[in-house]
Protein backbone atom coordinates (compact mmCIF):
# COMPACT_ATOMS: atom_id res chain seq x y z
CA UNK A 1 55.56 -29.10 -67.24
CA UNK A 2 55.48 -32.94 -66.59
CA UNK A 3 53.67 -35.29 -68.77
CA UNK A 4 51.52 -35.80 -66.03
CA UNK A 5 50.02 -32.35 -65.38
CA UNK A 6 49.98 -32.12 -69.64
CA UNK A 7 47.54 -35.17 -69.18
CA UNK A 8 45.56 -33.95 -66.48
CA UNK A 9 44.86 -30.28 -68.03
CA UNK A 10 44.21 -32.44 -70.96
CA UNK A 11 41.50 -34.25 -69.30
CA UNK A 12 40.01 -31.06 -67.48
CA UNK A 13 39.81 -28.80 -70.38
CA UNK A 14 37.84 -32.31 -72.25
CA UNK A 15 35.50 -32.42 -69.80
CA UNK A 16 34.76 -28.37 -69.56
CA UNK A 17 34.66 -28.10 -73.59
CA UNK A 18 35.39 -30.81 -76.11
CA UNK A 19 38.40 -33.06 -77.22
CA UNK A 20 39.31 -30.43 -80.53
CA UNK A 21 39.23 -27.90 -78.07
CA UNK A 22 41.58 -29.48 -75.75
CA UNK A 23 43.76 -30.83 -78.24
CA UNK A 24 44.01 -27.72 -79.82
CA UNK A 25 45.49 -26.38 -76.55
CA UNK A 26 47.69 -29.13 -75.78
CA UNK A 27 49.13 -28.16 -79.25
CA UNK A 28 50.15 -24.45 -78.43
CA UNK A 29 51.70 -25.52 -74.99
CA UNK A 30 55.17 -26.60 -74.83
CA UNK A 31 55.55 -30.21 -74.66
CA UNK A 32 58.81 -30.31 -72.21
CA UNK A 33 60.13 -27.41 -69.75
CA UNK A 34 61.23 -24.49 -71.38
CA UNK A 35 64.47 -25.02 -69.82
CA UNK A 36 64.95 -27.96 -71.97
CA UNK A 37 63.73 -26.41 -75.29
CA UNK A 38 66.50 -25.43 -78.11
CA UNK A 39 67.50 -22.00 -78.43
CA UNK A 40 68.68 -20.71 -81.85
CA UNK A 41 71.83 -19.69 -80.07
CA UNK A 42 72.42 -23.51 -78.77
CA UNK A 43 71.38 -24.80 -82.24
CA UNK A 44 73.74 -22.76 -84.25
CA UNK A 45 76.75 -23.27 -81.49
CA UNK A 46 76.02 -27.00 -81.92
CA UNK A 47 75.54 -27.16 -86.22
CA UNK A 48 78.65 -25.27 -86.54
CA UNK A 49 80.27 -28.36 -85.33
CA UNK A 50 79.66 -30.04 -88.36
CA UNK A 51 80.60 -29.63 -92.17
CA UNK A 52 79.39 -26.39 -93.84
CA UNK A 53 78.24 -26.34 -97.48
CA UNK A 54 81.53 -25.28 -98.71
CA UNK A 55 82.95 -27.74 -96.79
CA UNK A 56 80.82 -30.62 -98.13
CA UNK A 57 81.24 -28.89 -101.58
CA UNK A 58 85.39 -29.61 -100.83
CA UNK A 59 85.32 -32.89 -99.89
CA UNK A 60 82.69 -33.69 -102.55
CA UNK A 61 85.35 -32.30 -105.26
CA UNK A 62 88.33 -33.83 -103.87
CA UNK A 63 86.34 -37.01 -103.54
CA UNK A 64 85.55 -36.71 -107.19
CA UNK A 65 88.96 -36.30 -108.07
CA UNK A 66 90.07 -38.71 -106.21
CA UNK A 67 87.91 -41.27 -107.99
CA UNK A 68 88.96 -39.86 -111.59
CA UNK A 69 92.37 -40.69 -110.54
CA UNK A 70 91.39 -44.15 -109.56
CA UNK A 71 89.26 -44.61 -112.78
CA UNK A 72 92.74 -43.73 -114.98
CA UNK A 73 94.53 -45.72 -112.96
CA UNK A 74 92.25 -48.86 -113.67
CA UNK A 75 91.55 -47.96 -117.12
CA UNK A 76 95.43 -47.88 -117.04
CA UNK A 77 96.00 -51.17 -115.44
CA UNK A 78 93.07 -52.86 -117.48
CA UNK A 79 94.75 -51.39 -121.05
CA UNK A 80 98.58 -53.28 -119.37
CA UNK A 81 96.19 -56.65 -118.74
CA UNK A 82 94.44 -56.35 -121.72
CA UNK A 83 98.23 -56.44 -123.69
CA UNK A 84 99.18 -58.68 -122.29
CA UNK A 85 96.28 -61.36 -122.85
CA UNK A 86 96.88 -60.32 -126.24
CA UNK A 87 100.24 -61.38 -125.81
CA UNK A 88 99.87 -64.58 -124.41
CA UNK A 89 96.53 -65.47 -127.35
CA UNK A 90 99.25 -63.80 -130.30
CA UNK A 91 101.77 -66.92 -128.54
CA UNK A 92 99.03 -69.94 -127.96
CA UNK A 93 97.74 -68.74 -131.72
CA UNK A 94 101.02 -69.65 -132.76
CA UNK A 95 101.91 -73.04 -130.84
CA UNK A 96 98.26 -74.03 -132.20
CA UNK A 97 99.04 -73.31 -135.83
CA UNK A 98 102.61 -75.10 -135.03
CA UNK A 99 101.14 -78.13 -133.79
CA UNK A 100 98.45 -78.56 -136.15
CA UNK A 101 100.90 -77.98 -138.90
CA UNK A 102 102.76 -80.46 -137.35
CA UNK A 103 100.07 -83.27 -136.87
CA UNK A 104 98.82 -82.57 -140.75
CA UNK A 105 102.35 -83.41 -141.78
CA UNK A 106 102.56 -86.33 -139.79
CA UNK A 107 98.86 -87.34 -140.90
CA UNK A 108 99.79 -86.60 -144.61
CA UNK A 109 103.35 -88.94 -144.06
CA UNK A 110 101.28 -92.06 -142.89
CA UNK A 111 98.54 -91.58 -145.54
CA UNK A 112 101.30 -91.67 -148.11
CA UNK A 113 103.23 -94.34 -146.22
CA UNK A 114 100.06 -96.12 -146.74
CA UNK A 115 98.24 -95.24 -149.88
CA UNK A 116 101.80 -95.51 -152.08
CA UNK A 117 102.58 -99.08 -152.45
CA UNK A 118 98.68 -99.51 -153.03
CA UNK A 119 99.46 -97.09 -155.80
CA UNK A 120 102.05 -98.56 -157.19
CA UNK A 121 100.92 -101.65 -157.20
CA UNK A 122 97.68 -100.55 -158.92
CA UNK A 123 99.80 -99.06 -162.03
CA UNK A 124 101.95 -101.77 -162.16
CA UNK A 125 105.16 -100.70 -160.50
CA UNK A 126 105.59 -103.19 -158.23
CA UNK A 127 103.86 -106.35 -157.63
């Protein structure tokens, strides 16, 4: 049935009773040709087309595994980094210390170079 004889029975059965009557009707007729309604048989032929449960189930485990694998791997790759940077601070640690070893010796060399004959002149070595 076309929309326009749905709207015209709509209209007649309004004016012969009242609009929750008509509506009412409208509701239990078909909105489209029957032709063009779904079967069950059409709707199953076309759903089997797509995943099944156990199918989704499949992919969802493999998909899971799949990121398990790619967690290990990362936690993996971050451990490697992670030994590295450790590494690399252990060696800057140690050029630090070296250096500021080195600058207190030089520091303590011109504070001597400087202080001693002030020393020495104060106790009466040289003068």
């Amino acid at each position: 049935m076309s929309e326009q004889h749905r709207s015209r029975i709509y209209a007649w059965i309004r004016e012969l009773h009242d609009e929750p009557t008509a509506e009412y009707l409208m509701a239990c007729l078909a909105p489209a040709p029957v032709s063009e309604l779904v079967t069950k048989e059409f709707l199953t032929a076309e759903l089997s087309r797509f995943a099944t449960k156990e199918d989704m189930h499949a992919g969802f485990a493999e998909m899971r595994k799949e990121q398990a694998q790619q967690r290990a791997e990362d936690r993996r790759e971050l451990a490697e980094q992670r030994a590295e940077d450790r590494r690399e601070f252990a060696d800057q640690r140690s050029d630090d210390r070296r250096a500021a070893q080195h600058r207190h010796y030089w520091q303590m060399g011109v504070i001597l170079a400087a202080t001693t004959p002030i020393w020495l002149d104060a106790f009466g070595i040289i003068g």
